[in-house]
C-alpha atoms as a PDB file:
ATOM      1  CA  UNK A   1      37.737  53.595 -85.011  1.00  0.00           C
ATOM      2  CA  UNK A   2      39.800  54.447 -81.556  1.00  0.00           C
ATOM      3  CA  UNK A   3      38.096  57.491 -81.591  1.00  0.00           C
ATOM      4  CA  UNK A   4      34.385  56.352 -81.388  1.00  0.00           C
ATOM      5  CA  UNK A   5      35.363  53.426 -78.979  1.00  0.00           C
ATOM      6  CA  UNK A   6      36.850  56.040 -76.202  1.00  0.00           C
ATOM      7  CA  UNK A   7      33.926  57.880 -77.053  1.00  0.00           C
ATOM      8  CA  UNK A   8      31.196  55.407 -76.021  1.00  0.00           C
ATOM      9  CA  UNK A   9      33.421  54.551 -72.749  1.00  0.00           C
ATOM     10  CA  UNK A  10      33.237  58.023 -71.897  1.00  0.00           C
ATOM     11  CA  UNK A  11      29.617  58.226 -72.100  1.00  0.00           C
ATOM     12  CA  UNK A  12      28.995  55.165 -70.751  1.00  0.00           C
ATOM     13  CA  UNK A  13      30.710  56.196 -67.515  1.00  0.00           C
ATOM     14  CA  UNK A  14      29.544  59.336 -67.425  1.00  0.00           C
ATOM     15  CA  UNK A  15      25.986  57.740 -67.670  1.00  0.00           C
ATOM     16  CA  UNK A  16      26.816  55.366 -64.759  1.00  0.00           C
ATOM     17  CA  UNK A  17      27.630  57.184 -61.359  1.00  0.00           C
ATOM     18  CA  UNK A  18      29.267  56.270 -59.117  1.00  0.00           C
ATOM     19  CA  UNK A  19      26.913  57.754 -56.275  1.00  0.00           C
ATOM     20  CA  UNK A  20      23.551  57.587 -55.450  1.00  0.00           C
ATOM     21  CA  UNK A  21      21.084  59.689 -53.375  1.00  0.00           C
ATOM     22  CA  UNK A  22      19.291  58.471 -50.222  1.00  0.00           C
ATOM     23  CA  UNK A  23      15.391  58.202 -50.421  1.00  0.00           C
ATOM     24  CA  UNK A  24      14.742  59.650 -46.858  1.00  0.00           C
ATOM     25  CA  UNK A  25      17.422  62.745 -46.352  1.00  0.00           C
ATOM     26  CA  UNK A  26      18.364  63.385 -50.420  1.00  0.00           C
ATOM     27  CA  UNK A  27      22.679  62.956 -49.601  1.00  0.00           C
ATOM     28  CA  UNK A  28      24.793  61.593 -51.907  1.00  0.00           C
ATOM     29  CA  UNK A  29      25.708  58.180 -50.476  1.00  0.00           C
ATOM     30  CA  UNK A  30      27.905  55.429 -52.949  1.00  0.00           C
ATOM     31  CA  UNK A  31      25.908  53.322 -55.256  1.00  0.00           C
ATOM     32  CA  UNK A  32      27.223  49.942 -52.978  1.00  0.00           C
ATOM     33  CA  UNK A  33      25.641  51.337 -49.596  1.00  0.00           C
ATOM     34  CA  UNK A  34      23.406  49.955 -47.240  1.00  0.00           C
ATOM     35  CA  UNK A  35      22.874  52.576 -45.113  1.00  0.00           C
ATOM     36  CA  UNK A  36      23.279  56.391 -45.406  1.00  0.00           C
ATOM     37  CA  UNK A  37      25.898  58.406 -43.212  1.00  0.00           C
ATOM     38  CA  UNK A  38      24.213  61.616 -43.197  1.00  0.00           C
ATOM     39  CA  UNK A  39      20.658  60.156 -41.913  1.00  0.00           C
ATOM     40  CA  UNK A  40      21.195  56.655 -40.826  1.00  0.00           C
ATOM     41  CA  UNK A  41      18.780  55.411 -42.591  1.00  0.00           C
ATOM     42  CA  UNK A  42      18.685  51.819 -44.561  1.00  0.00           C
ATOM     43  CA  UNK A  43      18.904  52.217 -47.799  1.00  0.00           C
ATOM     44  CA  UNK A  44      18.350  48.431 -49.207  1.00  0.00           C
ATOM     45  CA  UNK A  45      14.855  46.571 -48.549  1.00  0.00           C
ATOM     46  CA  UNK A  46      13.958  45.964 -44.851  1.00  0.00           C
ATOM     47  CA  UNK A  47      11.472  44.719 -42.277  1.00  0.00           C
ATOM     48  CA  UNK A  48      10.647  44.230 -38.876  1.00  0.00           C
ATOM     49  CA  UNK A  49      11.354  40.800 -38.472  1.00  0.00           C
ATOM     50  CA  UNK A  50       9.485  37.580 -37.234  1.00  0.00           C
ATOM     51  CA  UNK A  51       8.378  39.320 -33.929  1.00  0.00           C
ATOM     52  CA  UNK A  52       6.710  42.001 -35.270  1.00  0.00           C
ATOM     53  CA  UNK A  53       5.228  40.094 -38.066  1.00  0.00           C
ATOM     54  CA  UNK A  54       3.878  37.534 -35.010  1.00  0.00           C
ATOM     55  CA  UNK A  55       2.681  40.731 -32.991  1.00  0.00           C
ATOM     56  CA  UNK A  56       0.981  42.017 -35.966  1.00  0.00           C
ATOM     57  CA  UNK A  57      -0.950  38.412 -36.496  1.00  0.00           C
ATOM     58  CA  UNK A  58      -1.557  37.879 -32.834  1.00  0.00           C
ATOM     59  CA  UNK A  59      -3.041  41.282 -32.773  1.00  0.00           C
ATOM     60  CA  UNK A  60      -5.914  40.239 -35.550  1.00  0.00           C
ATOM     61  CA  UNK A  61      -6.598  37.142 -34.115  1.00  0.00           C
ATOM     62  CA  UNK A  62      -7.227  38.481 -30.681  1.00  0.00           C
ATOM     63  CA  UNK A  63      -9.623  41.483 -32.772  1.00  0.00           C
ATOM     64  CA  UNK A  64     -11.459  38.446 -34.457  1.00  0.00           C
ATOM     65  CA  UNK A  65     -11.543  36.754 -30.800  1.00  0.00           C
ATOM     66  CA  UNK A  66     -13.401  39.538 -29.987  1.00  0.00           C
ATOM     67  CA  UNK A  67     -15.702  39.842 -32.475  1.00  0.00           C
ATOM     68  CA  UNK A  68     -16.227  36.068 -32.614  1.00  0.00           C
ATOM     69  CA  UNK A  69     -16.847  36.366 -28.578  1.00  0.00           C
ATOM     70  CA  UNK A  70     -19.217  39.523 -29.430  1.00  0.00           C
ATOM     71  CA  UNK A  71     -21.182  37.354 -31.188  1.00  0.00           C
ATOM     72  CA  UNK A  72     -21.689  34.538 -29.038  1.00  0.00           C
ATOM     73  CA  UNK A  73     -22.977  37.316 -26.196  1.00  0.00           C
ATOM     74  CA  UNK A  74     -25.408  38.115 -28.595  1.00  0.00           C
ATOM     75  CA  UNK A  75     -26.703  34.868 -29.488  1.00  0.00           C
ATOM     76  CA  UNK A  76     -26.731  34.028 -25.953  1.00  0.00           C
ATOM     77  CA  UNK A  77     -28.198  37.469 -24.867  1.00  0.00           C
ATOM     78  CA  UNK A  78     -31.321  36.846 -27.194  1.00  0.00           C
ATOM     79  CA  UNK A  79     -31.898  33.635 -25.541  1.00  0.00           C
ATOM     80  CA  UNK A  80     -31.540  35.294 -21.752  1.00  0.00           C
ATOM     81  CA  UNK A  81     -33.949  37.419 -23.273  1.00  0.00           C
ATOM     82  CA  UNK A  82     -36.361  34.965 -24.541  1.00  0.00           C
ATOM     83  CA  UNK A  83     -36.260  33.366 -21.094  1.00  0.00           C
ATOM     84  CA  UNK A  84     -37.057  36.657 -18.953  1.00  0.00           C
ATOM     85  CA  UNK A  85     -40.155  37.587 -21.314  1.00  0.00           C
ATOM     86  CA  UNK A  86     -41.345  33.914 -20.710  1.00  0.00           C
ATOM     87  CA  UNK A  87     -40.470  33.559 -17.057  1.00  0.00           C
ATOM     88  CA  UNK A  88     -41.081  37.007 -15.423  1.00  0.00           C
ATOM     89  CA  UNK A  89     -39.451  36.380 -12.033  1.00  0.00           C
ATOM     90  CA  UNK A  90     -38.951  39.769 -10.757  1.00  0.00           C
ATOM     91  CA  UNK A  91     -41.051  42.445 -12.150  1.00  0.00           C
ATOM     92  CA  UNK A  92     -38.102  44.855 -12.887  1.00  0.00           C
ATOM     93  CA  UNK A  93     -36.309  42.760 -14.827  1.00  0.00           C
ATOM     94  CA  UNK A  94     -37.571  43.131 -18.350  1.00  0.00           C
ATOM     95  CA  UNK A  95     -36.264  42.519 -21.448  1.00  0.00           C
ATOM     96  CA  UNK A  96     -35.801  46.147 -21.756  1.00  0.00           C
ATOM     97  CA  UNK A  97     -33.261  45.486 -18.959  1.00  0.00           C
ATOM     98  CA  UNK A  98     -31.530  42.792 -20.154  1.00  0.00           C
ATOM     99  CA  UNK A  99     -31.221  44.543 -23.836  1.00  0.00           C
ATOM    100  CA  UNK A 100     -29.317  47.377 -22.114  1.00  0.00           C
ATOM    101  CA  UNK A 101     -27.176  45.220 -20.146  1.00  0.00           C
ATOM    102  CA  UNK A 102     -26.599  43.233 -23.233  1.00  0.00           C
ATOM    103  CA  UNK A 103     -25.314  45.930 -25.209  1.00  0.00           C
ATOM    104  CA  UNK A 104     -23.081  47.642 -22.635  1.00  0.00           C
ATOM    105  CA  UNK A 105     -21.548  44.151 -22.092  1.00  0.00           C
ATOM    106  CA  UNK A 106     -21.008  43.791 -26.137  1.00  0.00           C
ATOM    107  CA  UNK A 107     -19.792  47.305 -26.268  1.00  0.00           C
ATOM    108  CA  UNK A 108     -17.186  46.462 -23.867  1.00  0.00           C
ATOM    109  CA  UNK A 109     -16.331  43.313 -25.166  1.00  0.00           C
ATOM    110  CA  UNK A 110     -16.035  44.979 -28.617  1.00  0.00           C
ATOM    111  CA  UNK A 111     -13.871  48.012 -27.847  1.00  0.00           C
ATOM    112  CA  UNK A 112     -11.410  46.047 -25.400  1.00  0.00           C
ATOM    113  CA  UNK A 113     -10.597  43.614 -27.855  1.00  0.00           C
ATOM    114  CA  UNK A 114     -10.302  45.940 -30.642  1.00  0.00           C
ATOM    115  CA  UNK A 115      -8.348  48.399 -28.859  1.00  0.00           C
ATOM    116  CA  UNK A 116      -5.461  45.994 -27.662  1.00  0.00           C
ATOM    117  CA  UNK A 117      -5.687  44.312 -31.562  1.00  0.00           C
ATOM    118  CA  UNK A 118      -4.578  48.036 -32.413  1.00  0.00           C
ATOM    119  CA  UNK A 119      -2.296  47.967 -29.204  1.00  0.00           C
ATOM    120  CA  UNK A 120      -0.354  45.015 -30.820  1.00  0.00           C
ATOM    121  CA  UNK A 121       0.167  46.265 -34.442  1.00  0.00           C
ATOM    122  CA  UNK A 122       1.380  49.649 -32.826  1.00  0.00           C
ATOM    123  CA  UNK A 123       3.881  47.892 -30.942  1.00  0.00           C
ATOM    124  CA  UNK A 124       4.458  45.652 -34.249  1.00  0.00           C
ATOM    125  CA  UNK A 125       5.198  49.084 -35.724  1.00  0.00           C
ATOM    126  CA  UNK A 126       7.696  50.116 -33.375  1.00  0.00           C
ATOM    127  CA  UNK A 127      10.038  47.323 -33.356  1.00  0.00           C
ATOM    128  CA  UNK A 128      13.287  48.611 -35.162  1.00  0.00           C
ATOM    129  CA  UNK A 129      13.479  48.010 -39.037  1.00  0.00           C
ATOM    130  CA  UNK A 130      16.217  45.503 -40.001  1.00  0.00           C
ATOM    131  CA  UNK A 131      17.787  44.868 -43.430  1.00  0.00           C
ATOM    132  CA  UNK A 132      16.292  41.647 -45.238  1.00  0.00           C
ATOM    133  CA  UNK A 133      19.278  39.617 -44.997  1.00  0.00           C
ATOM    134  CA  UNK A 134      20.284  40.398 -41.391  1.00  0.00           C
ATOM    135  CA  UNK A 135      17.294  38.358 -39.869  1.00  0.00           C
END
């Protein structure tokens, strides 16, 4: 009965190593690590941290800003419109005119606000990774 006990110990360390490898450069780092030697990479769960996770949210709420402001220009353009069909002060001011003006302002609006949305979740990106129980 020895026999087969010191058997199944065997295997059973054998079985459990006592190294792992590292996801990112493939070295054998122990199995208790947190961060591999070769690479210097984290090796347990991590994030950015509340800064980047605020960047990343004040980023989409300036892109829906945007959008939401978009919007109003356009509800407010068709109006404008309305008015210079109806009241034709100056005969080169048509709603032709005020269409194209309309859209360039939109356009603007649009890609500036959308641009510095993506601005913020790239710099959300680039804030240095953390392990979970270090922020």
């Amino acid at each position: 009965m020895p026999a087969i006990r010191s058997i199944s110990l065997e295997t059973k360390n054998a079985r459990v190593s006592a190294e792992k490898s590292c996801p990112f450069c493939c070295a054998d780092i122990p199995r208790e690590a947190k961060k591999c030697r070769a690479c210097g990479e984290w090796v347990v769960s991590t994030s950015h941290g509340i800064a980047a996770m605020a960047l990343r949210f004040f980023g989409v709420c300036w892109a829906l800003v945007s959008v939401a402001i978009a919007a109003g220009l356009w509800f407010a353009g068709q109006s404008i419109r309305a008015w210079v069909w109806m009241h034709s002060v100056n005969a080169q001011i048509t709603p032709r005119v005020v269409d194209f003006v309309l859209y360039v302002v939109i356009a603007v609006v649009l890609l500036k606000g959308i641009a510095i949305g993506v601005g913020f979740g790239i710099m959300a990106r680039l804030a240095p990774r953390r392990p979970r129980w270090w922020t």
